[in-house]
PDB file of N, CA and C in Angstrom:
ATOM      1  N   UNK A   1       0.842  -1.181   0.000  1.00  0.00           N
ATOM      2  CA  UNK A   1       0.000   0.000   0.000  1.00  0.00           C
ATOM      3  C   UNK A   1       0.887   1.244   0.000  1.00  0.00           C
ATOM      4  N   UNK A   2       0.358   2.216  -0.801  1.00  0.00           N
ATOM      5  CA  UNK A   2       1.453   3.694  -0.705  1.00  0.00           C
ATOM      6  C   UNK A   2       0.827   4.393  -0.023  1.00  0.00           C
ATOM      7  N   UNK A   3       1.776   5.010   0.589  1.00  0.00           N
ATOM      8  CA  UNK A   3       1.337   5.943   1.859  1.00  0.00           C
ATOM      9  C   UNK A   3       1.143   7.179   1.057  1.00  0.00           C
ATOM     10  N   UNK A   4      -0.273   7.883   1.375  1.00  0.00           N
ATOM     11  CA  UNK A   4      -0.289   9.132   1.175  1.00  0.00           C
ATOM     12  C   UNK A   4      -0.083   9.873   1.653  1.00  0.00           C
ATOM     13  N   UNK A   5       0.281  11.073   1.104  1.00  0.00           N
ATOM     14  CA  UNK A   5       0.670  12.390   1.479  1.00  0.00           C
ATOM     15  C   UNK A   5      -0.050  13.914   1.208  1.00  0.00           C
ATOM     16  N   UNK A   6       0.332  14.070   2.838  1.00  0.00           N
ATOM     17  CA  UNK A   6      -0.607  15.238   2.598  1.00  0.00           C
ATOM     18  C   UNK A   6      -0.230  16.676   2.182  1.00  0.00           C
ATOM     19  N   UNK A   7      -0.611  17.388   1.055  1.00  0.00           N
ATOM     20  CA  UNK A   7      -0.146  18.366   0.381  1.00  0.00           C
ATOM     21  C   UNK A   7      -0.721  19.830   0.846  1.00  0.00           C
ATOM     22  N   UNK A   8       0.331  21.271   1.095  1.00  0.00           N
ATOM     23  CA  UNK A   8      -0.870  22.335   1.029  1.00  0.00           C
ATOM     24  C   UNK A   8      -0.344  23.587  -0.045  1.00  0.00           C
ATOM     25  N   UNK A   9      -1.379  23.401  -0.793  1.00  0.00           N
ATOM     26  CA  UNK A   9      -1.385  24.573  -1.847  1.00  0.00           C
ATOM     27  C   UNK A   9      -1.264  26.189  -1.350  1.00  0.00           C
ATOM     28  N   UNK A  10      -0.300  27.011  -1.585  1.00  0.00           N
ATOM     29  CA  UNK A  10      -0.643  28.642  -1.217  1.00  0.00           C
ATOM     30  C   UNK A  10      -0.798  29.444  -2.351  1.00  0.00           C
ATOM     31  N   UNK A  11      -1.516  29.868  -3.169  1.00  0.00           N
ATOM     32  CA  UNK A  11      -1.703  30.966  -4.170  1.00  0.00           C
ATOM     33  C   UNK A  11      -1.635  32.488  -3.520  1.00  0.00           C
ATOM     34  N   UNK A  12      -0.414  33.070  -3.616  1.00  0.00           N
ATOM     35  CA  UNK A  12      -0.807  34.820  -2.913  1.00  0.00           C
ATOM     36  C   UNK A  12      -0.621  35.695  -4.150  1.00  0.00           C
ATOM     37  N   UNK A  13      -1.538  36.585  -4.123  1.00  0.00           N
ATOM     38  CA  UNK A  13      -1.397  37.701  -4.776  1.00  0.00           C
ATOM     39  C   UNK A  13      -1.069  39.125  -4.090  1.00  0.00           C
ATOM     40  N   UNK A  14       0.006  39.778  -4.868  1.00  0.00           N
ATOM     41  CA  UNK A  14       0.363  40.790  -4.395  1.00  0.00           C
ATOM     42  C   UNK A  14      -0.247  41.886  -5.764  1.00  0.00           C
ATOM     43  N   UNK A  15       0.317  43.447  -5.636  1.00  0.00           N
ATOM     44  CA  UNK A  15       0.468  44.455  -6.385  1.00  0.00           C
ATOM     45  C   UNK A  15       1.351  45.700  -6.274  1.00  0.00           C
ATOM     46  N   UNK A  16       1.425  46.282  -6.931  1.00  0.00           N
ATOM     47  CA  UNK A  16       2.482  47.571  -7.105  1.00  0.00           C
ATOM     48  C   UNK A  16       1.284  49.036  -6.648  1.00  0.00           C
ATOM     49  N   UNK A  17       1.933  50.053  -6.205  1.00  0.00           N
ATOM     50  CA  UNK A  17       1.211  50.639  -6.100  1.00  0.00           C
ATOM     51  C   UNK A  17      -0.273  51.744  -6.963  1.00  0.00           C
ATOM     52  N   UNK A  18       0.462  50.777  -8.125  1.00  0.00           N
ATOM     53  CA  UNK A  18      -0.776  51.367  -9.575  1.00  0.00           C
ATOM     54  C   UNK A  18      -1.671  50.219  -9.237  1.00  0.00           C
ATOM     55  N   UNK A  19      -1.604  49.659  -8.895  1.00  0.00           N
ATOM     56  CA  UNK A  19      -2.294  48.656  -8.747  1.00  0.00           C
ATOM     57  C   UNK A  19      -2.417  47.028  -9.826  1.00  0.00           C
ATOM     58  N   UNK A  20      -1.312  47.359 -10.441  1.00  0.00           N
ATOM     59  CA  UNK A  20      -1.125  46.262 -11.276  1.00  0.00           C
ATOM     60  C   UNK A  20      -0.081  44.704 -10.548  1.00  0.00           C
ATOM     61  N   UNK A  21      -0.477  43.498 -10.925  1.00  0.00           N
ATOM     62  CA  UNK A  21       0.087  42.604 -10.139  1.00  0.00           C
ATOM     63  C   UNK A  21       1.552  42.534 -10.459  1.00  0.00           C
ATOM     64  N   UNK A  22       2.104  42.853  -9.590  1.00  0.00           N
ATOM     65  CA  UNK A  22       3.287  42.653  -9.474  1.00  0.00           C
ATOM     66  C   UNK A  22       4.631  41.427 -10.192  1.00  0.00           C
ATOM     67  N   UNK A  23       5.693  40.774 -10.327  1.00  0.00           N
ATOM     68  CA  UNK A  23       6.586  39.937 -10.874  1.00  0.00           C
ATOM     69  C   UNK A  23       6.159  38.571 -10.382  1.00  0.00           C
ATOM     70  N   UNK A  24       5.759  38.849  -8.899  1.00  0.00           N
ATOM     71  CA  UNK A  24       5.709  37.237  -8.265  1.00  0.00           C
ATOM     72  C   UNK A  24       4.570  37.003  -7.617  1.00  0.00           C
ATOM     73  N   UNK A  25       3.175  37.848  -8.865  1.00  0.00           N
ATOM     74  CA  UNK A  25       1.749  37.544  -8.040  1.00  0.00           C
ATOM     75  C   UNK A  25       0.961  36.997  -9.912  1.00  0.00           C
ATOM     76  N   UNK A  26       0.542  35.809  -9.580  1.00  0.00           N
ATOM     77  CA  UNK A  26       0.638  35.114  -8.409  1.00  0.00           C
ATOM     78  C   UNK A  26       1.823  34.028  -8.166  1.00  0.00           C
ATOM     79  N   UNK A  27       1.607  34.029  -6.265  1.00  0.00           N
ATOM     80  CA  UNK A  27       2.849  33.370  -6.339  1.00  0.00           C
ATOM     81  C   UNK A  27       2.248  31.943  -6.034  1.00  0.00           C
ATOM     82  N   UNK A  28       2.583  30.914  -6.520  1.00  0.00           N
ATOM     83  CA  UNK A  28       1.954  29.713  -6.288  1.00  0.00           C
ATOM     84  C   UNK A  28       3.103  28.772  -5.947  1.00  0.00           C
ATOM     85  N   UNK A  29       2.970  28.037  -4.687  1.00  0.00           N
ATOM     86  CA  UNK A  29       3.612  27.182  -3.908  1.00  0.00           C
ATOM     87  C   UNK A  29       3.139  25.952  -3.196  1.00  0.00           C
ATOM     88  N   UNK A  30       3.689  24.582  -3.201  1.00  0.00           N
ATOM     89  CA  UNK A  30       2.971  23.544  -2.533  1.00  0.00           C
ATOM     90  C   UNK A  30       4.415  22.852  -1.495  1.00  0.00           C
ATOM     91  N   UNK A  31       3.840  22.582  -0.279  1.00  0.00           N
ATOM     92  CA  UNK A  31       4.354  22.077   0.491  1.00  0.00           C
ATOM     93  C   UNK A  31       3.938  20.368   1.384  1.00  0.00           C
ATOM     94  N   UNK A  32       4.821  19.814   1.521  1.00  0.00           N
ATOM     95  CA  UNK A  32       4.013  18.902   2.576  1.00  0.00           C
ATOM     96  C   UNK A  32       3.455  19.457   3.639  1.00  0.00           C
ATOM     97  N   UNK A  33       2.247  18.866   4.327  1.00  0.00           N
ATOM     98  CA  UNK A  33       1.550  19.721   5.465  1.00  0.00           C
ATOM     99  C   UNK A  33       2.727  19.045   6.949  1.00  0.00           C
ATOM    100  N   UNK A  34       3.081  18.149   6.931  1.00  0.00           N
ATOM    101  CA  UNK A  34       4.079  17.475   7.774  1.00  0.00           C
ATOM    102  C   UNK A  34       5.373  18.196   8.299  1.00  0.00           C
ATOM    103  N   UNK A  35       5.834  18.819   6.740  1.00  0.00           N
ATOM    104  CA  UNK A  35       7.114  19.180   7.048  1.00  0.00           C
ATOM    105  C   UNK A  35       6.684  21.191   7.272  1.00  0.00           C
ATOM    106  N   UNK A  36       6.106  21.331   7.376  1.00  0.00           N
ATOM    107  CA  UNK A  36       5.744  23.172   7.002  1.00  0.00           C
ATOM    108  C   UNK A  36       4.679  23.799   8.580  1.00  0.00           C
ATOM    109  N   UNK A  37       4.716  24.349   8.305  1.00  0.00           N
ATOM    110  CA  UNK A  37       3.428  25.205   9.550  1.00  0.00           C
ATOM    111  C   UNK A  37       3.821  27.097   9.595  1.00  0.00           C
ATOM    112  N   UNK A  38       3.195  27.517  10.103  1.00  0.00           N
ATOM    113  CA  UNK A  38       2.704  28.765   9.694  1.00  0.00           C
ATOM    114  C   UNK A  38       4.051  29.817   9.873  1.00  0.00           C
ATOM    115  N   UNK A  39       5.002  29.177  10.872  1.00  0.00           N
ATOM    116  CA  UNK A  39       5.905  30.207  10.705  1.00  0.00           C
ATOM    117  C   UNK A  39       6.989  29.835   9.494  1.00  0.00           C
ATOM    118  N   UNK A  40       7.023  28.897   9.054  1.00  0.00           N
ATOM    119  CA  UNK A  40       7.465  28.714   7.736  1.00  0.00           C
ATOM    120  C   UNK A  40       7.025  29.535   6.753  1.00  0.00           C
ATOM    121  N   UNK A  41       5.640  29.516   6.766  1.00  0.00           N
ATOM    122  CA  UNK A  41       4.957  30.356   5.849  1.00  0.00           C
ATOM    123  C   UNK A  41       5.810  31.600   5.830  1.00  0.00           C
ATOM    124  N   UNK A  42       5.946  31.889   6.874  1.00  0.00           N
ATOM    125  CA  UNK A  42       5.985  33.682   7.234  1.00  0.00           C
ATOM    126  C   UNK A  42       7.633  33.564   6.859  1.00  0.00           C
ATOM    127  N   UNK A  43       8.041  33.251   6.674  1.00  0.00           N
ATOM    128  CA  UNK A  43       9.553  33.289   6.618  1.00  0.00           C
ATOM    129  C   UNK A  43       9.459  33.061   5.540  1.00  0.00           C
ATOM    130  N   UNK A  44       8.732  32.045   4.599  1.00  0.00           N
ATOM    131  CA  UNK A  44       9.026  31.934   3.121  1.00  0.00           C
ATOM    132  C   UNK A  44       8.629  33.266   2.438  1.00  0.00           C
ATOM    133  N   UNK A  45       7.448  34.124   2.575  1.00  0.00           N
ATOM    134  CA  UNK A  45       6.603  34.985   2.250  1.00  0.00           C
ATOM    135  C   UNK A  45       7.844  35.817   2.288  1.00  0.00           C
ATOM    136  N   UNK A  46       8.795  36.091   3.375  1.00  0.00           N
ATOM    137  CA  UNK A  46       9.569  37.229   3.641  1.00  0.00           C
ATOM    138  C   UNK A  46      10.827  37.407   2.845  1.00  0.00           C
ATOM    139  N   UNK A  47      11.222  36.543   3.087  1.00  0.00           N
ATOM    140  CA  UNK A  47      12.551  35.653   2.591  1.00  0.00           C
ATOM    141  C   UNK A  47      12.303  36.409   1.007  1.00  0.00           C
ATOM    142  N   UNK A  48      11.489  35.456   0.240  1.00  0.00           N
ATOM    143  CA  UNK A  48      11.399  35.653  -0.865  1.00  0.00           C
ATOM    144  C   UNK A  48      10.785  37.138  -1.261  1.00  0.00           C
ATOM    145  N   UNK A  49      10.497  38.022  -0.582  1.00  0.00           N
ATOM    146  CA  UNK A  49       9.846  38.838  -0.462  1.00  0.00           C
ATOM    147  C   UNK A  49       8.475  38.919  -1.330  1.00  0.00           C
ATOM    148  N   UNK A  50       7.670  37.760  -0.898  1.00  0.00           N
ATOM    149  CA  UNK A  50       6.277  38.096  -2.085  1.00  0.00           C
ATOM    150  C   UNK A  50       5.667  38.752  -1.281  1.00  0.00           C
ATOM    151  N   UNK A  51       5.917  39.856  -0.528  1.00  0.00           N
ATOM    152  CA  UNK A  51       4.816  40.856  -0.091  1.00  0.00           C
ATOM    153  C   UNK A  51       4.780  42.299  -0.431  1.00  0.00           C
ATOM    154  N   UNK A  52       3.723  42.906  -0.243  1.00  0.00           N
ATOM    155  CA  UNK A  52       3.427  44.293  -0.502  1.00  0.00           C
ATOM    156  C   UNK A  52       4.647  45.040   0.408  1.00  0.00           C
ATOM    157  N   UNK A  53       5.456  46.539  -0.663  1.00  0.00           N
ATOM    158  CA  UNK A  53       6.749  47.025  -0.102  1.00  0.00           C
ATOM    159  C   UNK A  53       5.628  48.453  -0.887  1.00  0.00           C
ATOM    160  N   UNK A  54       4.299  48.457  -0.555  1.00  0.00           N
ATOM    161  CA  UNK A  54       4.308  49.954  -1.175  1.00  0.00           C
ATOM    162  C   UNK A  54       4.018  51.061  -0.495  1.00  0.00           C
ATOM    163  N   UNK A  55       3.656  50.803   1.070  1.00  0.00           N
ATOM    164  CA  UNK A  55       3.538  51.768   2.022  1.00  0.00           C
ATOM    165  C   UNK A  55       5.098  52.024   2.869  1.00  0.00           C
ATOM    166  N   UNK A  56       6.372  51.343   2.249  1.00  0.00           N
ATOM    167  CA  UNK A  56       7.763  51.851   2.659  1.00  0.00           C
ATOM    168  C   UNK A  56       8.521  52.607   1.686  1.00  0.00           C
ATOM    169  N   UNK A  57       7.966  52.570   0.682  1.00  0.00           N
ATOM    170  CA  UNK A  57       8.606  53.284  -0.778  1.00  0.00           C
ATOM    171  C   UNK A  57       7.623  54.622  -0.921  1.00  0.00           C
ATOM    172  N   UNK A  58       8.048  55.750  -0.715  1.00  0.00           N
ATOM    173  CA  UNK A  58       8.040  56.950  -1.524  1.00  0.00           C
ATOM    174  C   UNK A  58       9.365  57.945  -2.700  1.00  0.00           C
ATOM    175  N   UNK A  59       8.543  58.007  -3.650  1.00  0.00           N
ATOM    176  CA  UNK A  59       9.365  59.172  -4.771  1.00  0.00           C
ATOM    177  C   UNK A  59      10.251  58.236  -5.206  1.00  0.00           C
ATOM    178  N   UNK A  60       9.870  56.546  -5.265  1.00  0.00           N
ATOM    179  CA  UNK A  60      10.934  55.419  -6.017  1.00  0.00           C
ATOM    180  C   UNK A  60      12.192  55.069  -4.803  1.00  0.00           C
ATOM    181  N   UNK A  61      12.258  55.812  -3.556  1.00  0.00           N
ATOM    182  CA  UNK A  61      13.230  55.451  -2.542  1.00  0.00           C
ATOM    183  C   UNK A  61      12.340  54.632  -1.133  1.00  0.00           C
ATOM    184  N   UNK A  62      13.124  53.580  -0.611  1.00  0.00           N
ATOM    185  CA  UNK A  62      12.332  53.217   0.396  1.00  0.00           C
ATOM    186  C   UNK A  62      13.306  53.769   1.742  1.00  0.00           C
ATOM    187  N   UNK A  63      12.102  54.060   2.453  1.00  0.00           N
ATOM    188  CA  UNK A  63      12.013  54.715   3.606  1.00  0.00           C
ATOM    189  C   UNK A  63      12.171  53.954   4.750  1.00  0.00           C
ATOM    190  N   UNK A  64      13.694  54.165   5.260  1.00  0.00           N
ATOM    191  CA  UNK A  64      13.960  53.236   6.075  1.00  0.00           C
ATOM    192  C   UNK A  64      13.296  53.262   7.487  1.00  0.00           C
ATOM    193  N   UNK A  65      12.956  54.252   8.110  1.00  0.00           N
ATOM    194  CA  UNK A  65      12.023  54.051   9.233  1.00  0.00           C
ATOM    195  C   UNK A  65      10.833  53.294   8.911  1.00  0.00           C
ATOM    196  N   UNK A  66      10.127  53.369   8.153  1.00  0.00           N
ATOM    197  CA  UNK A  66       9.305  52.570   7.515  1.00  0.00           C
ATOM    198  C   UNK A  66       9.443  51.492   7.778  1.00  0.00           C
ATOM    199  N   UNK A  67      10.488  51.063   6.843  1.00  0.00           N
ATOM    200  CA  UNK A  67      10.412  49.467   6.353  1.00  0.00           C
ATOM    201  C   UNK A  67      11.006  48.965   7.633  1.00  0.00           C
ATOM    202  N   UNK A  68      11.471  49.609   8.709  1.00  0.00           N
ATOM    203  CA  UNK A  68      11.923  48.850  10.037  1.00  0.00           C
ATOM    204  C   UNK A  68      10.673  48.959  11.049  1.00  0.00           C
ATOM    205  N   UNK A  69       9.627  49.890  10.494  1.00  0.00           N
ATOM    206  CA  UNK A  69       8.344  49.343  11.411  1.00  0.00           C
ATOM    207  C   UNK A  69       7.384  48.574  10.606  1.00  0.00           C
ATOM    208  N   UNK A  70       7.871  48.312   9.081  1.00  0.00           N
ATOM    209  CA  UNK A  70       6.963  47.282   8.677  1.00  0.00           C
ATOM    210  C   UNK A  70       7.557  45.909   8.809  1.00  0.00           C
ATOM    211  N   UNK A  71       8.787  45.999   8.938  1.00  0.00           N
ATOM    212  CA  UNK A  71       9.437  44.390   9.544  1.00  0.00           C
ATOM    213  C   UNK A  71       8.722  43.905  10.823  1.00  0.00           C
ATOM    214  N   UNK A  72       8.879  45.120  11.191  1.00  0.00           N
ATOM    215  CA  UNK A  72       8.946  44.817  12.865  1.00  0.00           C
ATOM    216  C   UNK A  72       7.248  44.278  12.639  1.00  0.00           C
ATOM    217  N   UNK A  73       6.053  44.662  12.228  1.00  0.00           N
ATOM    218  CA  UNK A  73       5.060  44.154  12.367  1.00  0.00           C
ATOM    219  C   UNK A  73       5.096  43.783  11.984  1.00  0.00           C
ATOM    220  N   UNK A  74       5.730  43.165  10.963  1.00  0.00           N
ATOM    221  CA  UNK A  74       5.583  41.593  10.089  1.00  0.00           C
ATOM    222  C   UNK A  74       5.707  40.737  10.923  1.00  0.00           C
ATOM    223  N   UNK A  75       6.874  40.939  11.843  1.00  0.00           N
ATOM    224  CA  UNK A  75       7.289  39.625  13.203  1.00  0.00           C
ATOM    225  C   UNK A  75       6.315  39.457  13.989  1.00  0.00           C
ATOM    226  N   UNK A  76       5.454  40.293  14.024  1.00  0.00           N
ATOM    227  CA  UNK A  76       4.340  40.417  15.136  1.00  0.00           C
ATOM    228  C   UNK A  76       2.959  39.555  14.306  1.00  0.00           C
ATOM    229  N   UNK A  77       2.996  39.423  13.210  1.00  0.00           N
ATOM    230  CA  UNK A  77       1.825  38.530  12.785  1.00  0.00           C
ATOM    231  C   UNK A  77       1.405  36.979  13.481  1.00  0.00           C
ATOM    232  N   UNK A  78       0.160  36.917  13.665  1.00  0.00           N
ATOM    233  CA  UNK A  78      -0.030  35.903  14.525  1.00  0.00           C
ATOM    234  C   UNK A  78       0.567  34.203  14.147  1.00  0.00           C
ATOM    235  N   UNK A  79       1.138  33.505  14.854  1.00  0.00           N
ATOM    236  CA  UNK A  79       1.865  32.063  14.614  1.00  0.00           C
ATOM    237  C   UNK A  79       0.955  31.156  14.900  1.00  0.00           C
ATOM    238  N   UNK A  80       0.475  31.102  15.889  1.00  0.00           N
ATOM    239  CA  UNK A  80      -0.320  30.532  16.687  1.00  0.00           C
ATOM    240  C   UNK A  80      -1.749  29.282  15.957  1.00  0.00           C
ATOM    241  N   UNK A  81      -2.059  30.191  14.981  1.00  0.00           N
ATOM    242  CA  UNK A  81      -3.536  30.036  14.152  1.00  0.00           C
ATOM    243  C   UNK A  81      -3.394  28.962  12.945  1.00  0.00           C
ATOM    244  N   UNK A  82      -3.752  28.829  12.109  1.00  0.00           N
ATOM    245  CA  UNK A  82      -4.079  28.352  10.590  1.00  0.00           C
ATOM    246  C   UNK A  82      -3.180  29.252  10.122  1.00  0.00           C
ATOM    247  N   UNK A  83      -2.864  28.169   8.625  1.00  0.00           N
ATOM    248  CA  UNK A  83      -2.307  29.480   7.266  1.00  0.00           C
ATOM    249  C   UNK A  83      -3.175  30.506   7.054  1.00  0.00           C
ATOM    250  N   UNK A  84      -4.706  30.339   7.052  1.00  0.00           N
ATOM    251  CA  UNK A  84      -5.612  30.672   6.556  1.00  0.00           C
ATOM    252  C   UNK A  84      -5.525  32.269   7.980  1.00  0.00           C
ATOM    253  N   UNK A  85      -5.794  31.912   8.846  1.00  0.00           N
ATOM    254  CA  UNK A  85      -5.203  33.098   9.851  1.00  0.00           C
ATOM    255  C   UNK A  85      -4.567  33.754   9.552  1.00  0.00           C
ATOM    256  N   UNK A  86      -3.032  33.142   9.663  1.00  0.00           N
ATOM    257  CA  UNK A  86      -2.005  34.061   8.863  1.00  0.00           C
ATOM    258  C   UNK A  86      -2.151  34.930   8.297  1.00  0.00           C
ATOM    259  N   UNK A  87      -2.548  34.070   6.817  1.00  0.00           N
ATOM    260  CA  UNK A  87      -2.956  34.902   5.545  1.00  0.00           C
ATOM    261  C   UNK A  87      -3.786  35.867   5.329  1.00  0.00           C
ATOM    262  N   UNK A  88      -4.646  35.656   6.554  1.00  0.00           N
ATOM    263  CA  UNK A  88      -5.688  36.403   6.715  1.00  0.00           C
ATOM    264  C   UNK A  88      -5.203  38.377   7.192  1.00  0.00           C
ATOM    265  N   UNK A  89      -4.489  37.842   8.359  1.00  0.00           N
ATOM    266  CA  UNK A  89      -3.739  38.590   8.773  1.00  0.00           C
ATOM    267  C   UNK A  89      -2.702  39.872   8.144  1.00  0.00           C
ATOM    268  N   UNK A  90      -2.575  39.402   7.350  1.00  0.00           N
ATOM    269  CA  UNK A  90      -1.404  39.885   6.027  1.00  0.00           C
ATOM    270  C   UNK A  90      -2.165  40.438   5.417  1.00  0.00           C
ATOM    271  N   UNK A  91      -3.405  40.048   4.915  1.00  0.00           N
ATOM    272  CA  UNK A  91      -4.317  40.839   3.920  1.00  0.00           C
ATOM    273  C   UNK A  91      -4.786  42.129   4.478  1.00  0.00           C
ATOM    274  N   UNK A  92      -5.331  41.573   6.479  1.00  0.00           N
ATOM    275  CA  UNK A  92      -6.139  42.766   6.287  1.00  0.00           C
ATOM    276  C   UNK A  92      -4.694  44.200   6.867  1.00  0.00           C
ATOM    277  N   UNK A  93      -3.651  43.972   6.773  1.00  0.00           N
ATOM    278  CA  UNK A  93      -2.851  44.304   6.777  1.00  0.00           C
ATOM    279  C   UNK A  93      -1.782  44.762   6.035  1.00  0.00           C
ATOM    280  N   UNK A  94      -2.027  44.806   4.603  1.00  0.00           N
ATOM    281  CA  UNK A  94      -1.838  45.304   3.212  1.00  0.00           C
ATOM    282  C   UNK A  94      -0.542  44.773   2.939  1.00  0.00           C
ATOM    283  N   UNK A  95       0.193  43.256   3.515  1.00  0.00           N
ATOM    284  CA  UNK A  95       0.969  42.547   3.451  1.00  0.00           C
ATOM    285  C   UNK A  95       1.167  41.856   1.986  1.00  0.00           C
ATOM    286  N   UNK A  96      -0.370  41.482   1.657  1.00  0.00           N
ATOM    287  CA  UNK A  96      -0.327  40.837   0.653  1.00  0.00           C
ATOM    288  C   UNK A  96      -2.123  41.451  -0.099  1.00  0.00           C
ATOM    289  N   UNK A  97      -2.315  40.757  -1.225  1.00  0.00           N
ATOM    290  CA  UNK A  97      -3.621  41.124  -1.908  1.00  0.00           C
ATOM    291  C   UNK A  97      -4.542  40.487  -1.550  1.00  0.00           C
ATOM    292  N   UNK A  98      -3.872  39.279  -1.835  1.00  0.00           N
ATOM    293  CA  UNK A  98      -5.559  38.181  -1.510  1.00  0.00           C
ATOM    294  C   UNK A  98      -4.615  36.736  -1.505  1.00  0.00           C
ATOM    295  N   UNK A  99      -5.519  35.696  -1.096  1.00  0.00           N
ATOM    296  CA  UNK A  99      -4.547  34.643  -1.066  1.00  0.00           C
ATOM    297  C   UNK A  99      -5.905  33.612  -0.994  1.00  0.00           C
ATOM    298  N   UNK A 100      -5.239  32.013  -1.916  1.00  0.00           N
ATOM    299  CA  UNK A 100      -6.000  30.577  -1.665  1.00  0.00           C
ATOM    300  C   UNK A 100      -5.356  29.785  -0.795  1.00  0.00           C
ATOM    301  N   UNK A 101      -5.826  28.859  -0.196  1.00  0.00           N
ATOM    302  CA  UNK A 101      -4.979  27.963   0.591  1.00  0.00           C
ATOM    303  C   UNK A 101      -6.044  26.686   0.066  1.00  0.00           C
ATOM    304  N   UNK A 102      -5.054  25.623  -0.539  1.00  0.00           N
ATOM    305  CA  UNK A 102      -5.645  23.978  -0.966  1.00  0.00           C
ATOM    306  C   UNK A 102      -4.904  23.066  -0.266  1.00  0.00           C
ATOM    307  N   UNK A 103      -6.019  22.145  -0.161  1.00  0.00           N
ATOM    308  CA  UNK A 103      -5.108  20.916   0.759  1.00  0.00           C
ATOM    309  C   UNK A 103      -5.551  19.808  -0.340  1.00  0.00           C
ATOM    310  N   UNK A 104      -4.690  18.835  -0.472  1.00  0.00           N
ATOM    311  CA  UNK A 104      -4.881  17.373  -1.301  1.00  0.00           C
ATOM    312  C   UNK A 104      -3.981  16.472  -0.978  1.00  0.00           C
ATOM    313  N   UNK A 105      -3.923  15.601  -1.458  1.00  0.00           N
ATOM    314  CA  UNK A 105      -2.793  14.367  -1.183  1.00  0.00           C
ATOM    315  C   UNK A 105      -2.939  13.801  -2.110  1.00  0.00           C
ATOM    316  N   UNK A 106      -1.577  13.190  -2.391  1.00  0.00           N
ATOM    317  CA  UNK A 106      -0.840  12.455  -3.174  1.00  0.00           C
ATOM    318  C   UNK A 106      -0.535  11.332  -2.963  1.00  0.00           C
ATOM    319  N   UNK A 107      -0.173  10.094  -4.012  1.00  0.00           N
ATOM    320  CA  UNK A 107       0.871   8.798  -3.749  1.00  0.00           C
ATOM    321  C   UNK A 107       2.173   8.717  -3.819  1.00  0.00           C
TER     322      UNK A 107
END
C-alpha cells in the first residue's frame, strides 16, 4: 500500500502601487503539510519577499524608518492560528492582496 501524502497549496497575490500585479503575483507554492506550519509560511513569504513594499517606498526610494516598522510588524503577525489566519492577517494588513490555501494528497 502507498502511503499518502498530505499536500498544502498557497496561491498569494500581491500588487504595485498602480495597482497592477506585481513579478511574483501570483505566487503559487505547494508544500508537505508534515514538514511546514505557519511560521514557515511567514519566513518563506519574507525571505522571498512576495509581499506588498508599497507603504515603505516613496518618490521610487524606500524609507527606512518605515520598512523597520513594517518588519517589525511583520514579526508580530499571529503564529499561533491556521495558514488561513495568517494569511488572513497579512491581507487585512496590506501585506499581501488576496490569497487561496488547498489541501490534497498524493501517492
Amino acid at each position: 500500500m502507498t502511503k499518502q501524502i498530505e499536500m498544502v497549496q498557497f496561491t498569494i497575490h500581491t500588487s504595485s502601487t498602480s495597482g497592477f500585479p506585481t513579478w511574483d503575483s501570483p505566487l503559487i507554492f505547494n508544500h508537505k503539510v508534515e514538514n511546514f506550519d505557519t511560521k514557515d509560511l511567514q519566513l518563506t513569504l519574507y525571505i522571498g519577499q512576495h509581499l506588498n513594499f508599497d507603504h515603505v517606498i516613496s518618490d521610487g526610494k524606500l524609507n527606512l524608518d518605515d520598512a523597520e516598522a513594517w518588519e517589525e510588524k511583520y514579526r508580530q503577525a499571529p503564529m499561533d492560528g491556521s495558514y488561513e489566519d495568517f494569511l488572513q492577517w497579512c491581507k487585512d494588513n496590506d501585506y499581501i492582496d488576496d490569497y487561496a490555501v488547498e489541501r490534497y494528497t498524493v501517492n
